[in-house]
Each structure stands twice: as C-alpha cells, then as structure tokens.
Protein backbone atom coordinates (compact mmCIF):
# COMPACT_ATOMS: atom_id res chain seq x y z
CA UNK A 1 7.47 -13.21 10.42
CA UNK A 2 6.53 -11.89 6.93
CA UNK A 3 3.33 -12.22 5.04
CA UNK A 4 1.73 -11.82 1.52
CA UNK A 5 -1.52 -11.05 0.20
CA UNK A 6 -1.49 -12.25 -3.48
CA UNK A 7 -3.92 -10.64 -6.17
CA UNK A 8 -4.60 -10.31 -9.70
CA UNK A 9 -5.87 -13.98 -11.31
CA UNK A 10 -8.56 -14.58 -13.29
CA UNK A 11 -10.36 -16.06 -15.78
CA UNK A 12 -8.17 -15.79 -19.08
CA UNK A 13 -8.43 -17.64 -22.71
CA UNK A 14 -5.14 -19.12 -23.68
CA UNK A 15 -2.79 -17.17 -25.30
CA UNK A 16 -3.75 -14.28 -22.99
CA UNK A 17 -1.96 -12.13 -20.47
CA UNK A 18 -2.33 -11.78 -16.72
CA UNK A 19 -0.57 -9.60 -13.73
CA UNK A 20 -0.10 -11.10 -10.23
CA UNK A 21 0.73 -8.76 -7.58
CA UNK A 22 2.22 -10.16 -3.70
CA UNK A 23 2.03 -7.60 -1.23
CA UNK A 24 4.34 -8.25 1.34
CA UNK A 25 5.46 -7.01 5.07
CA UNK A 26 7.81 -6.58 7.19
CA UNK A 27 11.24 -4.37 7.69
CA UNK A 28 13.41 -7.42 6.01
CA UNK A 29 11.81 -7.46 2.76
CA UNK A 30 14.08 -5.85 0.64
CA UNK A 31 16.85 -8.49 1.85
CA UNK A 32 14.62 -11.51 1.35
CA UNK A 33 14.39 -13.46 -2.39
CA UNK A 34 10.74 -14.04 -3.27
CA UNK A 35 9.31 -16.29 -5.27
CA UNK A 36 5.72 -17.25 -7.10
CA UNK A 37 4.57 -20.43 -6.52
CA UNK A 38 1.88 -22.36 -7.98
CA UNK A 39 -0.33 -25.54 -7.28
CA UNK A 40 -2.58 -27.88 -9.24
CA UNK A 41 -5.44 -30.83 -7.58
CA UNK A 42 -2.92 -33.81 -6.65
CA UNK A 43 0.15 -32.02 -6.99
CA UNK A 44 2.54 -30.73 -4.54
CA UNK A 45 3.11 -26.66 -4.36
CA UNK A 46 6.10 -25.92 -6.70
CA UNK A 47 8.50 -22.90 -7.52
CA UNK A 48 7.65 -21.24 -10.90
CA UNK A 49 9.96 -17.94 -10.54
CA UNK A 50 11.93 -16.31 -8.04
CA UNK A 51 13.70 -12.75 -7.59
CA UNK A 52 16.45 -12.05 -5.40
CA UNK A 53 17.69 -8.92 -3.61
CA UNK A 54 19.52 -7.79 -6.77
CA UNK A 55 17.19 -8.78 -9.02
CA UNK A 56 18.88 -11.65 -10.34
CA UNK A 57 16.13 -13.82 -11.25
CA UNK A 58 15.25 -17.87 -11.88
CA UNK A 59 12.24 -19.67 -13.94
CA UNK A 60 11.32 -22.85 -13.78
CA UNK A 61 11.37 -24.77 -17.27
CA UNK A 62 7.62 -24.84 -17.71
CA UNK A 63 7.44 -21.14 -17.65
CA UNK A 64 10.69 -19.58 -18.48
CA UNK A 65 10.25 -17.16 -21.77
CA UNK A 66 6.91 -16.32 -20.60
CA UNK A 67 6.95 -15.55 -17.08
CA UNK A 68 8.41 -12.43 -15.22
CA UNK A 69 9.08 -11.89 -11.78
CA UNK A 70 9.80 -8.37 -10.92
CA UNK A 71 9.82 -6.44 -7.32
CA UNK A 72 9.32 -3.29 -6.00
CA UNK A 73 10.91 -2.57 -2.52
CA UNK A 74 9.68 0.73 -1.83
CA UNK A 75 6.02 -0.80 -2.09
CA UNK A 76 7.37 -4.21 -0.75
CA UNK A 77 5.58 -5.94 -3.43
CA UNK A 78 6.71 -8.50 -6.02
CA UNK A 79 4.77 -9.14 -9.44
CA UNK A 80 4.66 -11.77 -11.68
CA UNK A 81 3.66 -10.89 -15.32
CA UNK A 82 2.44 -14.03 -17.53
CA UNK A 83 2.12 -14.20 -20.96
CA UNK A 84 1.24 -16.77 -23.77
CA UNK A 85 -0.94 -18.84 -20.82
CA UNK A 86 -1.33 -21.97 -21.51
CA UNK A 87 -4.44 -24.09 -20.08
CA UNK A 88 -1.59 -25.88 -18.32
CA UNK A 89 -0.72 -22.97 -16.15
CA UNK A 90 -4.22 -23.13 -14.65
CA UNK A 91 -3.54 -23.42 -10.78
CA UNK A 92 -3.69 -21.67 -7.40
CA UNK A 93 -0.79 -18.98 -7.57
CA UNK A 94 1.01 -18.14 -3.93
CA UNK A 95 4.18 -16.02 -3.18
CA UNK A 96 6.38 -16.70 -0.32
CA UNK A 97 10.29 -16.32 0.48
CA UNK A 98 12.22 -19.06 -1.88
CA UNK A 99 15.43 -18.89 -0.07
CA UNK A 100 15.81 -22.05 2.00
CA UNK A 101 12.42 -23.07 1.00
CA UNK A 102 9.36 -21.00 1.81
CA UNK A 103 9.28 -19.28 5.55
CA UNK A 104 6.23 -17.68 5.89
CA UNK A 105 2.97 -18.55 6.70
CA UNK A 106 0.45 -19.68 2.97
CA UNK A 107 -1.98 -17.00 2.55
CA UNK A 108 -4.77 -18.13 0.30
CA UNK A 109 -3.53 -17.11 -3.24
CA UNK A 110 -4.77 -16.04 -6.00
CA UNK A 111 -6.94 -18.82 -8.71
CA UNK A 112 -5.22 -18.29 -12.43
CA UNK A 113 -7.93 -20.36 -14.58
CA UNK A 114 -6.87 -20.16 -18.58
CA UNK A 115 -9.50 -21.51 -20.95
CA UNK A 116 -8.64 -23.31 -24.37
C-alpha cells in the first residue's frame, strides 16, 4: 500500500501564494492518479485537484484558475501550487490516490490557514 507525507501550509494573508508538496511511495506511483484533497470543521473530505499518469489534470470549481496540481515521478512527489487564496480555502490539505476514490491510508496533512 502507498503512502504520503504532505508539507508546505501555512499561515498566508489572502491574496497570497502557497506550495504543497505530497511525498509519496511505493513502485506503482508513476501509474497511480493523485489528487489534493482538502477538509474544513463539519464538512466531509473533498477532491480539490487531481493529476493523472499523463498529466491530464481536473479542478474542482471552487479552485480551478487558481490551483495547480503538478507531479514529479522521478521524486514520486505531487505538488499543488495555490494562488489568489481566499480565506475560504482555509482547511486541512491531504493527498491520496483519486482513482476509484482514495486507497491509501490519511496521513495527517498539512493546515493551509489564509487570513483576510
């Protein structure tokens, strides 16, 4: 089974940038699509971008235009660059496979917290 270590959040006023790196494992991740997930107090865990083996990639409405998934498979590590943050975007940020819903264990992500 895979796993991720996510890094990069912060504190952030809005209209500021941030980078979120996933460092992942595992001989099959080059084949796998990953995506960046996020989650708020009282709301479920939901997609926000995902990247697939040929970099095709998909954005959920609240962040397309701003968001950018991106991976690296030599480093098995996918990125997520945000821009424009909104204090809307303020959540606990994950990465896990997105194909047929996430497979791998939750590792304890990475707090984005963007200030108005």
């Amino acid at each position: 089974q895979v796993q991720f270590v996510e890094s990069g959040g912060g504190l952030v006023q809005a209209g500021g940038s941030l980078r979120l790196s996933c460092a992942g494992s595992g001989s099959a991740f080059r084949f796998l699509v990953i995506g960046w997930y996020r989650q708020v107090p009282g709301k479920q865990r939901d997609l926000v971008a995902s990247i697939d083996r040929g970099d095709k990639t998909h954005y959920a409405d609240s962040v397309n235009g701003r968001f950018t998934i991106s991976r690296d498979d030599a480093k098995k590590t996918a990125y997520l660059q945000m821009n424009t943050l909104k204090p809307e975007d303020t959540a606990v940020y994950y990465c896990n496979t997105a194909h047929n819903g996430p497979t791998a264990s939750w590792g304890q992500g990475t707090q984005v917290t963007v200030s108005s």
